[in-house]
N, C-alpha and C. Protein backbone atom coordinates (compact mmCIF):
# COMPACT_ATOMS: atom_id res chain seq x y z
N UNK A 1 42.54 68.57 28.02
CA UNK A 1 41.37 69.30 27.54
C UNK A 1 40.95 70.31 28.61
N UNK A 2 40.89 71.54 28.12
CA UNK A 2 40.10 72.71 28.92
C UNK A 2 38.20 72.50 28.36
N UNK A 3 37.74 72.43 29.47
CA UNK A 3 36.41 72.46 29.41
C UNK A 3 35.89 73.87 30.20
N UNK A 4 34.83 75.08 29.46
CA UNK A 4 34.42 76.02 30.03
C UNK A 4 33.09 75.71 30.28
N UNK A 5 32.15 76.12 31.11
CA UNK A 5 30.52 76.25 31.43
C UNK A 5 30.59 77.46 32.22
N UNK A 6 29.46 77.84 32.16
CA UNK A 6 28.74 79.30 32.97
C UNK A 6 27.21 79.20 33.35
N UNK A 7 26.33 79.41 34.04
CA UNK A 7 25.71 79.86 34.57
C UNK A 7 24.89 78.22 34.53
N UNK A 8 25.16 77.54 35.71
CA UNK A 8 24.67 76.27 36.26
C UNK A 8 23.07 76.77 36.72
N UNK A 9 23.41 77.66 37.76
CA UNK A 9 21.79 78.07 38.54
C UNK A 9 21.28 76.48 38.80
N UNK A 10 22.38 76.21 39.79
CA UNK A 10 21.89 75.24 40.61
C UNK A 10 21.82 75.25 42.01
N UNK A 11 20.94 74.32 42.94
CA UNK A 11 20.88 74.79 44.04
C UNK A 11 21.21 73.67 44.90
N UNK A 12 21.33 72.08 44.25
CA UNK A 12 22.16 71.15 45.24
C UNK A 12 23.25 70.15 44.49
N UNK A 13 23.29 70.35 43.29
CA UNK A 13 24.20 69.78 42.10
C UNK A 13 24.87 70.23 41.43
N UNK A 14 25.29 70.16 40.48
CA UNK A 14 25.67 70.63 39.27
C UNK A 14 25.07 70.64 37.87
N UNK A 15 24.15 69.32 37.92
CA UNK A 15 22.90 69.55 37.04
C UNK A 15 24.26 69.09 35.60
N UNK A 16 25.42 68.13 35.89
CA UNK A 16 25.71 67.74 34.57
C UNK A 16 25.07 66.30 34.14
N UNK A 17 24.98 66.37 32.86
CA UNK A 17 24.45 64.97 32.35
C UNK A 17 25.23 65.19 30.91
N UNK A 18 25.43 63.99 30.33
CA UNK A 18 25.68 63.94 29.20
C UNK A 18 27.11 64.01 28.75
N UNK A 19 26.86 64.48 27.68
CA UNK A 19 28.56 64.83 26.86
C UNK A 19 28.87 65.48 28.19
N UNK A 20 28.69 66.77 28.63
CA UNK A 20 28.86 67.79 29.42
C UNK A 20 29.76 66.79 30.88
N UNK A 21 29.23 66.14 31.41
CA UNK A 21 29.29 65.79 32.36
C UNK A 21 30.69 64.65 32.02
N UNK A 22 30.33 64.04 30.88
CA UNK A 22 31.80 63.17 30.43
C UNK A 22 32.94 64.14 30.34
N UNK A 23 32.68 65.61 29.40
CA UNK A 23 33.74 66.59 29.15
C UNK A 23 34.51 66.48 30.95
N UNK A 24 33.68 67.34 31.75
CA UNK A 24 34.26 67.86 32.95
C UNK A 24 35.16 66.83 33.57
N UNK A 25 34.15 65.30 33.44
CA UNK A 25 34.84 64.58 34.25
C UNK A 25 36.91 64.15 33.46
N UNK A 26 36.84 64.88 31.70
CA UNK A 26 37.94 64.17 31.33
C UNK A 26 39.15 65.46 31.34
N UNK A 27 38.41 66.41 31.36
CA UNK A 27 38.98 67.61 31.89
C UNK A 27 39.93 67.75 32.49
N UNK A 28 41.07 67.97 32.25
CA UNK A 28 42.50 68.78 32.70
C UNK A 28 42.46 70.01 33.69
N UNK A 29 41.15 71.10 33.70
CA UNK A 29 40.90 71.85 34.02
C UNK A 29 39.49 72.45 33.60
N UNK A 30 38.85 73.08 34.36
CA UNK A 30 37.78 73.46 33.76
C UNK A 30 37.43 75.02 34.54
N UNK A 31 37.01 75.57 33.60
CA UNK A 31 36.61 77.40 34.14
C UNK A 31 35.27 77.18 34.25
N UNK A 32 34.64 77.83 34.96
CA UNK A 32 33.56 78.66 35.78
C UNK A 32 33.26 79.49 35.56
N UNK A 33 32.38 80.26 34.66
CA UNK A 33 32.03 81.83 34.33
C UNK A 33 30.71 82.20 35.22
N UNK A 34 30.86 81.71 36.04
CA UNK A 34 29.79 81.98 37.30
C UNK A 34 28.18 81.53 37.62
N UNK A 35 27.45 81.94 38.40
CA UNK A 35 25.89 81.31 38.61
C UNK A 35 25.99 80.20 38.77
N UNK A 36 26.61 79.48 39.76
CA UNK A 36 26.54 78.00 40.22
C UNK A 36 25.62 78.48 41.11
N UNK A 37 25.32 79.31 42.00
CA UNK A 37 24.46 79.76 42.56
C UNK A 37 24.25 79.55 44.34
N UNK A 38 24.64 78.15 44.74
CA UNK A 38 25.07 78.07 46.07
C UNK A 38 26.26 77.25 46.60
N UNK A 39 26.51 76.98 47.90
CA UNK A 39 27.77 76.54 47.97
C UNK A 39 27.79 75.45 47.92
N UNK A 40 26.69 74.20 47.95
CA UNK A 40 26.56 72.75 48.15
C UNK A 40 27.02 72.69 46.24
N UNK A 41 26.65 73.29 45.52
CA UNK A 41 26.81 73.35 43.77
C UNK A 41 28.42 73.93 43.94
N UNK A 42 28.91 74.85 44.03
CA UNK A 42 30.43 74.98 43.96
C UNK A 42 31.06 73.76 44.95
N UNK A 43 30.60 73.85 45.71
CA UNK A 43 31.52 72.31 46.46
C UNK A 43 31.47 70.53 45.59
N UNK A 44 30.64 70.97 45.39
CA UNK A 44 30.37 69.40 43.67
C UNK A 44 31.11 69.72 42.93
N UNK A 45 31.20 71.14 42.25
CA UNK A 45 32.09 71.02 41.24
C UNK A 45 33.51 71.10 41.66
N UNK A 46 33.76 71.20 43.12
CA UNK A 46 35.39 71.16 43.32
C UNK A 46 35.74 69.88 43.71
N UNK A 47 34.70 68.94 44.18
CA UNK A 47 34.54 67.24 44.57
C UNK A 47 35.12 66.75 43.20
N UNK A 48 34.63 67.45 42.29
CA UNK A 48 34.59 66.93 40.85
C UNK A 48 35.59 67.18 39.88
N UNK A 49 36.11 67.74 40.00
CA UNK A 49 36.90 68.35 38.72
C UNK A 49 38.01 69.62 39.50
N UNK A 50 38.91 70.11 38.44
CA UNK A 50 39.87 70.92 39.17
C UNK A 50 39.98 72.17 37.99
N UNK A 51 39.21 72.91 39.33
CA UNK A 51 38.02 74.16 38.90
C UNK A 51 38.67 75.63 39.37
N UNK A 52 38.71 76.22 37.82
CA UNK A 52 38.76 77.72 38.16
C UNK A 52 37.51 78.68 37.89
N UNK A 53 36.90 79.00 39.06
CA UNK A 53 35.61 80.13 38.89
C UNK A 53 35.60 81.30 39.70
N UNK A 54 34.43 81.42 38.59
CA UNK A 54 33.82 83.04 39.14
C UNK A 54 32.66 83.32 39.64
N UNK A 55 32.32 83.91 40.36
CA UNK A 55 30.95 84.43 40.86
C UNK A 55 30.20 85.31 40.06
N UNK A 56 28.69 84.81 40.09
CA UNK A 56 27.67 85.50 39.05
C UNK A 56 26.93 86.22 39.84
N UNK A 57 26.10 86.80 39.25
CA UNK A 57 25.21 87.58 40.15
C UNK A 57 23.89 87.45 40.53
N UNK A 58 23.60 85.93 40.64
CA UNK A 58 22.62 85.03 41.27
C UNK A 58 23.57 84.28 42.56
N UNK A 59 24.83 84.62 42.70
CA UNK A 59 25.65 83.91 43.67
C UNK A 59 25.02 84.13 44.75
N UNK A 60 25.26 82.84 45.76
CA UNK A 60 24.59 83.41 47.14
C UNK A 60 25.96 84.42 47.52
N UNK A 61 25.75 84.86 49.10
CA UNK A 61 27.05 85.47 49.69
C UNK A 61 28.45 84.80 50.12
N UNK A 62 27.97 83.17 50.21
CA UNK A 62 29.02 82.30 50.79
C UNK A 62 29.99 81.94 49.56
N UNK A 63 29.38 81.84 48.33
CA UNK A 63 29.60 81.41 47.06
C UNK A 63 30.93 82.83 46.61
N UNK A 64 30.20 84.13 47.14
CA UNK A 64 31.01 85.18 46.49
C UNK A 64 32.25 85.63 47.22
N UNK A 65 31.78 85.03 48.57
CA UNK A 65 32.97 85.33 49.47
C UNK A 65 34.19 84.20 49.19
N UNK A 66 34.34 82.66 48.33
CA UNK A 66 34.94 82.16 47.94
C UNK A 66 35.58 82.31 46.77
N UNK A 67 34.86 82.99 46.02
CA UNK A 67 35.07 82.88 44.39
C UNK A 67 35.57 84.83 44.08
N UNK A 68 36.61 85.18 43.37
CA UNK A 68 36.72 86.39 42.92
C UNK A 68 35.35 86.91 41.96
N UNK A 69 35.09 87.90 41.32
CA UNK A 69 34.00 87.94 40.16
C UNK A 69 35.04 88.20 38.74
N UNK A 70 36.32 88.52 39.05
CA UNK A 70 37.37 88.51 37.70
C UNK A 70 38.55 87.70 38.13
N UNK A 71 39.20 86.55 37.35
CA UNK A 71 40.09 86.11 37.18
C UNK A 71 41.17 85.75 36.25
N UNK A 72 42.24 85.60 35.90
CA UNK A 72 43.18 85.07 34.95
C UNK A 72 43.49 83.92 35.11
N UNK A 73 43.49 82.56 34.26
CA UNK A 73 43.71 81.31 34.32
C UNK A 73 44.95 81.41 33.49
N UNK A 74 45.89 80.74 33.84
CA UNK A 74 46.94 80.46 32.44
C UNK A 74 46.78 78.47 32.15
N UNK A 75 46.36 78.30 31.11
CA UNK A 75 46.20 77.24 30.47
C UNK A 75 47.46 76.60 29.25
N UNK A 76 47.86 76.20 29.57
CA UNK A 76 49.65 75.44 28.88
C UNK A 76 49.95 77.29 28.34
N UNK A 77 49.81 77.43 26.84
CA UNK A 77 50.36 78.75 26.62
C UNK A 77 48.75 79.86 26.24
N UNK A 78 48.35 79.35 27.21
CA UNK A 78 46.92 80.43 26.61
C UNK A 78 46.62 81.19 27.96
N UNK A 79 46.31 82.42 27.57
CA UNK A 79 46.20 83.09 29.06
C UNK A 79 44.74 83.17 28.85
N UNK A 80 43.81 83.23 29.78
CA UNK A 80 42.42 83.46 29.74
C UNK A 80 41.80 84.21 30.88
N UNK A 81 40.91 85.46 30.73
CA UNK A 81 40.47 86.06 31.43
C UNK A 81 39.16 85.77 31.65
N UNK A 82 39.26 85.34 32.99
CA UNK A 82 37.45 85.24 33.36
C UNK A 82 36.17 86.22 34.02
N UNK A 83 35.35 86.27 33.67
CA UNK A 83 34.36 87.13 33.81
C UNK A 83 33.00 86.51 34.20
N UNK A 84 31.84 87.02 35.00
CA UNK A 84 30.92 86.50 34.64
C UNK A 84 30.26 87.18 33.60
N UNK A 85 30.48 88.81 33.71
CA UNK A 85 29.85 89.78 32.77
C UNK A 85 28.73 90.43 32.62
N UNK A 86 27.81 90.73 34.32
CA UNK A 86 26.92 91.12 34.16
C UNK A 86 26.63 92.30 34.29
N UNK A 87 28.01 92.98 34.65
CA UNK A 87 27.90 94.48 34.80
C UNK A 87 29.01 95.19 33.81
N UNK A 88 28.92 93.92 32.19
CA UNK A 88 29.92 94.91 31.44
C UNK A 88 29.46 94.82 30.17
N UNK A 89 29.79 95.63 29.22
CA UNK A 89 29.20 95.83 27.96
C UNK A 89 30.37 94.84 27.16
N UNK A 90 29.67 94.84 25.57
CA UNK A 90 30.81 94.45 25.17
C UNK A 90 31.93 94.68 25.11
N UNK A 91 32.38 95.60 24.97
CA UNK A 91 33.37 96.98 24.91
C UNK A 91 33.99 96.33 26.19
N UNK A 92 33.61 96.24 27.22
CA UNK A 92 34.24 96.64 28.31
C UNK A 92 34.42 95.24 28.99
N UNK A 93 34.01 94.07 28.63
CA UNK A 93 34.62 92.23 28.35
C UNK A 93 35.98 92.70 27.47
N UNK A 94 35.71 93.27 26.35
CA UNK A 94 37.03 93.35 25.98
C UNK A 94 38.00 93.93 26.04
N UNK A 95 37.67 95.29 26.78
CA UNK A 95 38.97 95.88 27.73
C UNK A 95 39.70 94.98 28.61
N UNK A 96 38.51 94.71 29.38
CA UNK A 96 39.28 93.66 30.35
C UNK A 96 39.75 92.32 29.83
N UNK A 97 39.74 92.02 28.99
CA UNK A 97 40.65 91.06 28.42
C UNK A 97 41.54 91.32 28.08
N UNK A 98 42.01 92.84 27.16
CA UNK A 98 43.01 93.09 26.42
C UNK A 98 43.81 93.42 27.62
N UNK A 99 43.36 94.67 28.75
CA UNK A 99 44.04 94.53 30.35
C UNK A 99 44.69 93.50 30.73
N UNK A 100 43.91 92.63 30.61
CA UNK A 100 44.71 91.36 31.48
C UNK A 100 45.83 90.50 30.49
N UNK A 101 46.25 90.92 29.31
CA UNK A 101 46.99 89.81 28.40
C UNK A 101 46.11 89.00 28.31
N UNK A 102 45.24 88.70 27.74
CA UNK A 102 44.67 87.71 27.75
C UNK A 102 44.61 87.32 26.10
N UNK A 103 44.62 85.78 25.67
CA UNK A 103 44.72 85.47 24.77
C UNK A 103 42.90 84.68 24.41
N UNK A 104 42.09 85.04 25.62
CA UNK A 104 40.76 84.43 25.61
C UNK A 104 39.99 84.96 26.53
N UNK A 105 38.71 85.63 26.34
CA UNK A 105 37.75 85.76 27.17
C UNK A 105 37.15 84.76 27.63
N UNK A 106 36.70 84.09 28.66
CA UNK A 106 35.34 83.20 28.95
C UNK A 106 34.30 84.24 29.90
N UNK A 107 33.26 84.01 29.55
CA UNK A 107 32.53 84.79 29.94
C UNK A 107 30.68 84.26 29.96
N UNK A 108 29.67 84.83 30.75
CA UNK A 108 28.67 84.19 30.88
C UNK A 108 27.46 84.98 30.72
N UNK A 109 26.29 84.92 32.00
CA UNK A 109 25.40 85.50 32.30
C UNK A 109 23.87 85.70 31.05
N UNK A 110 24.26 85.38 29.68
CA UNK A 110 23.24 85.76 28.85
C UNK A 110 22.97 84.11 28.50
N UNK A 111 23.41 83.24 28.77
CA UNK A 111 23.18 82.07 28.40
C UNK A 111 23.37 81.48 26.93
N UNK A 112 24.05 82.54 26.55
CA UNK A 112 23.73 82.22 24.80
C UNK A 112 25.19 81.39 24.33
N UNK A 113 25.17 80.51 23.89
CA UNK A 113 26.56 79.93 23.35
C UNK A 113 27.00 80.81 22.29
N UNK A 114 28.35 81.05 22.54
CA UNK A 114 28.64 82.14 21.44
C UNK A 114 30.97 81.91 21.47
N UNK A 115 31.01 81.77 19.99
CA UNK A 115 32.34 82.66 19.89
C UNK A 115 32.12 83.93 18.76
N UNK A 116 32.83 85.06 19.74
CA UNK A 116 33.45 86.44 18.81
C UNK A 116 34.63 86.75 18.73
N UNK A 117 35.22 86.58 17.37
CA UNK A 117 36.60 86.85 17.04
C UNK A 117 36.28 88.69 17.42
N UNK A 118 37.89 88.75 17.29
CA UNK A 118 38.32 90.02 18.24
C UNK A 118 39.64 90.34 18.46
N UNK A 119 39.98 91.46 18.54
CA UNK A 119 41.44 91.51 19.25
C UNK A 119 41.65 90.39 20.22
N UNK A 120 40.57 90.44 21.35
CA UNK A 120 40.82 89.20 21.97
C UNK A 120 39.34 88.47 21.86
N UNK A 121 39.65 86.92 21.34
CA UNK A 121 38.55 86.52 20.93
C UNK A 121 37.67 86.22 22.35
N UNK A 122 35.76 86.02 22.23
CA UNK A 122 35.40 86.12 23.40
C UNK A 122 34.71 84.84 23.36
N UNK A 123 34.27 83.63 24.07
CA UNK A 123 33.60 82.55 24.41
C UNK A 123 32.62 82.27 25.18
N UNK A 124 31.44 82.56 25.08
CA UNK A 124 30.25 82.36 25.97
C UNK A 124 30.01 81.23 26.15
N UNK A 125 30.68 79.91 27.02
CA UNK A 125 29.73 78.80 26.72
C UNK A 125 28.76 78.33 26.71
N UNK A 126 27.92 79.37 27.09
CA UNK A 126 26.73 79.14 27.21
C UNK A 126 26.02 78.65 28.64
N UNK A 127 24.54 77.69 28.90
CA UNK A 127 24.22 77.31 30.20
C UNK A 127 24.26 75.43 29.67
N UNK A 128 24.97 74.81 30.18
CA UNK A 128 24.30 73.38 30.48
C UNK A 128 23.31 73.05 30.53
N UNK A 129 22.54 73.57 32.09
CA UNK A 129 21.67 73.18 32.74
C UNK A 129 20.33 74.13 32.68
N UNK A 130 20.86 75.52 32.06
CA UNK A 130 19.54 76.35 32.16
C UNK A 130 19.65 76.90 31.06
N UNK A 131 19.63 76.69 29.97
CA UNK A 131 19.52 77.51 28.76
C UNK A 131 18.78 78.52 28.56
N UNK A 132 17.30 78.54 28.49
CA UNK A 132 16.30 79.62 28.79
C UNK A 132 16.24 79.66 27.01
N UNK A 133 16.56 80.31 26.40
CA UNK A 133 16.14 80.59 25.11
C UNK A 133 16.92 80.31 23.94
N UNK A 134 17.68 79.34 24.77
CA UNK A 134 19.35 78.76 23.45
C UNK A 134 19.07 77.31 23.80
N UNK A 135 20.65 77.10 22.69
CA UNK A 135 21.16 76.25 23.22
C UNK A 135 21.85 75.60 24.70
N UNK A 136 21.29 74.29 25.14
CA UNK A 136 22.07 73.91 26.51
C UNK A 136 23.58 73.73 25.47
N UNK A 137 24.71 74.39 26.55
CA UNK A 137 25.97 74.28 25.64
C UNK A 137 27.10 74.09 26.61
N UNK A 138 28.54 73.54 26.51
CA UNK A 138 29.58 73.98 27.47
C UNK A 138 30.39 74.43 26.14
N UNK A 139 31.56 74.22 26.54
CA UNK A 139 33.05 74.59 25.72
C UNK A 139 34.28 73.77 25.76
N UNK A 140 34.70 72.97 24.83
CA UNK A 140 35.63 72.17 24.97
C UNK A 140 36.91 72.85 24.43
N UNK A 141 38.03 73.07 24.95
CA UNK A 141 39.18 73.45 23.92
C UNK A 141 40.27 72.23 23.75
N UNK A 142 40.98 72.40 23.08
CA UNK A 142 42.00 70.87 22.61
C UNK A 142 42.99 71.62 21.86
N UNK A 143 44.50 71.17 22.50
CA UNK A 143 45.78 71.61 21.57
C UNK A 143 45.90 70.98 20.31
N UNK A 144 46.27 71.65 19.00
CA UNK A 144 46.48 70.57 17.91
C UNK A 144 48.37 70.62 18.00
N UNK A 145 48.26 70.25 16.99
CA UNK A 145 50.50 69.92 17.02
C UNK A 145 50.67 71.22 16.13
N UNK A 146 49.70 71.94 15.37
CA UNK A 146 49.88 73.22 15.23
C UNK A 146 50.46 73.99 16.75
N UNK A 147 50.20 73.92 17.68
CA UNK A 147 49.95 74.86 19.17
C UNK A 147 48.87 75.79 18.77
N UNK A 148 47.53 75.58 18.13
CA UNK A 148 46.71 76.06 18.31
C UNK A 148 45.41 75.43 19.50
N UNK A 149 44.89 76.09 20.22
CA UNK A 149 43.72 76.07 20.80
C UNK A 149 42.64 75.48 20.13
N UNK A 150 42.21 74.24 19.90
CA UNK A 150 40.89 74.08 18.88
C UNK A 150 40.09 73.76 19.69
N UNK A 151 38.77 74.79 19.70
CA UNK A 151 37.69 75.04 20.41
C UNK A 151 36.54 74.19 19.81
N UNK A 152 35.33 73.53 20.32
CA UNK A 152 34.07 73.87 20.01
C UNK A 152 32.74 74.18 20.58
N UNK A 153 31.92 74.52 20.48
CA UNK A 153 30.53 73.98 21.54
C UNK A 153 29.79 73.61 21.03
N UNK A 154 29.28 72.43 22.14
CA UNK A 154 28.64 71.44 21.77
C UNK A 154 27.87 71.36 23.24
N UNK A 155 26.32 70.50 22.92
CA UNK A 155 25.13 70.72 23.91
C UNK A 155 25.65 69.25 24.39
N UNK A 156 24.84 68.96 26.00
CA UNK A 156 25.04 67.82 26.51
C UNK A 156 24.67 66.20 25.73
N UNK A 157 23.85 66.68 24.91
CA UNK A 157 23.51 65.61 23.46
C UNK A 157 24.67 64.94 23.25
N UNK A 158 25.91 65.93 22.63
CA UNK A 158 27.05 65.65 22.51
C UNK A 158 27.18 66.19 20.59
N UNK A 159 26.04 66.64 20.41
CA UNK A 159 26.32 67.32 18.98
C UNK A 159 26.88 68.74 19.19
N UNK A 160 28.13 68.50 18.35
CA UNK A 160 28.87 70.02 18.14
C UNK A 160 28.02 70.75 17.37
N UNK A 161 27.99 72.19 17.45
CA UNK A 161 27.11 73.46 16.81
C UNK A 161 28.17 74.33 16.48
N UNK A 162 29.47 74.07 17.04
CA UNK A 162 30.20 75.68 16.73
C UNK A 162 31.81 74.96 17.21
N UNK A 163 32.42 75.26 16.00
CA UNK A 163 34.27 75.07 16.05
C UNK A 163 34.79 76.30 15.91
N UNK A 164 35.79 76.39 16.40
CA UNK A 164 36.28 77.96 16.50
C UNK A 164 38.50 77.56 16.77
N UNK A 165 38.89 78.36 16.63
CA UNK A 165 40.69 78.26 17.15
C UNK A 165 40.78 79.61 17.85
N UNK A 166 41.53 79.12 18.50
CA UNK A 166 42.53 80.47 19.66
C UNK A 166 44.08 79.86 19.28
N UNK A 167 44.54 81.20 18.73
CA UNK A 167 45.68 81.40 18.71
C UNK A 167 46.57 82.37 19.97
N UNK A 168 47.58 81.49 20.75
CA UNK A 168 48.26 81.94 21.75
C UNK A 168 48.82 83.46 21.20
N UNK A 169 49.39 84.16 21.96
CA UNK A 169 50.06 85.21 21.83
C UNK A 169 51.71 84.86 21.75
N UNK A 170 52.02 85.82 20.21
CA UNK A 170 53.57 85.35 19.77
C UNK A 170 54.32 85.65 21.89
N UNK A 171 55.18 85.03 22.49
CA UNK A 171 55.73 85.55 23.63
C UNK A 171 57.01 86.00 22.99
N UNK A 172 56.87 87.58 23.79
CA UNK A 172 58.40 88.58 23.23
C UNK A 172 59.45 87.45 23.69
N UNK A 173 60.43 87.76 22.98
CA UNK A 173 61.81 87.00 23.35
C UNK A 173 62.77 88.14 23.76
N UNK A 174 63.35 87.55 24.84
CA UNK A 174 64.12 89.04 25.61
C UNK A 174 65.73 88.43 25.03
């Protein structure tokens, strides 16, 4: 299982509880779409789980000097481009996805749980720990025996709100 979260805005934890905190811990891998916010919170989540992130723009300096602010994860056959996204429009999350091959955006900063189909589809998981005007949400993905990606998000409650699929990219055959 790929598990995504974004914007923790924590300052000595990780601030998981719940489903959330069961997801990470059963997690294969888990992305980072940034705002963990200091380094005692990115060092938990690397104690914890085996973590690909990004830096937000509440990052302290120690946080940004560890973390890129754009990355590519490759996940079994899914390529995924990470972002935090606070200095890009929509338009321009999805350049940089289509740039990078990417078969998935993850992306953060507005807190809002969200999937948008797309040339390349985009995944906000939303905040866990700080929602502000949403849902608290992460992102679970799961292979079916199709080889599809089956996504959902769901709040630390552990009630799903949103199922979604990512389909890999056909790979050219040389």
């Amino acid at each position: 299982m790929l598990v995504a979260l974004s914007d923790t805005h924590g300052r000595e934890s990780t601030r998981l509880e719940g489903r959330t905190a069961e997801a990470v811990d059963a997690a294969d891998l888990v992305i980072h779409a940034g705002d963990f916010m200091t380094e005692p919170v990115l060092d938990a989540f690397e104690a914890r789980c085996a973590l690909r992130g990004v830096y937000g723009n509440n990052a302290t300096e120690p946080v940004r000097e560890r973390l890129p602010a754009e990355r590519v994860v490759d996940w079994q056959d899914l390529r995924i481009a990470v972002t935090h996204g606070h200095r890009k429009t929509e338009t321009a999350l999805s350049m940089f996805a289509r740039q990078s091959s990417a078969d998935l955006l993850v992306f953060g900063h507005s807190h809002r749980p969200e999937f948008l189909e797309g040339t390349v589809p985009m995944l906000n998981p939303g905040s866990h720990a700080d929602p502000r005007w949403n849902r608290p949400a992460h992102a679970e993905l799961m292979w079916d025996d199709a080889g599809f990606a089956r996504g959902r998000l769901v709040e630390p409650s552990g009630e799903v709100f949103e199922e979604f699929t990512v389909e890999p990219r056909a790979v050219d055959e040389a």
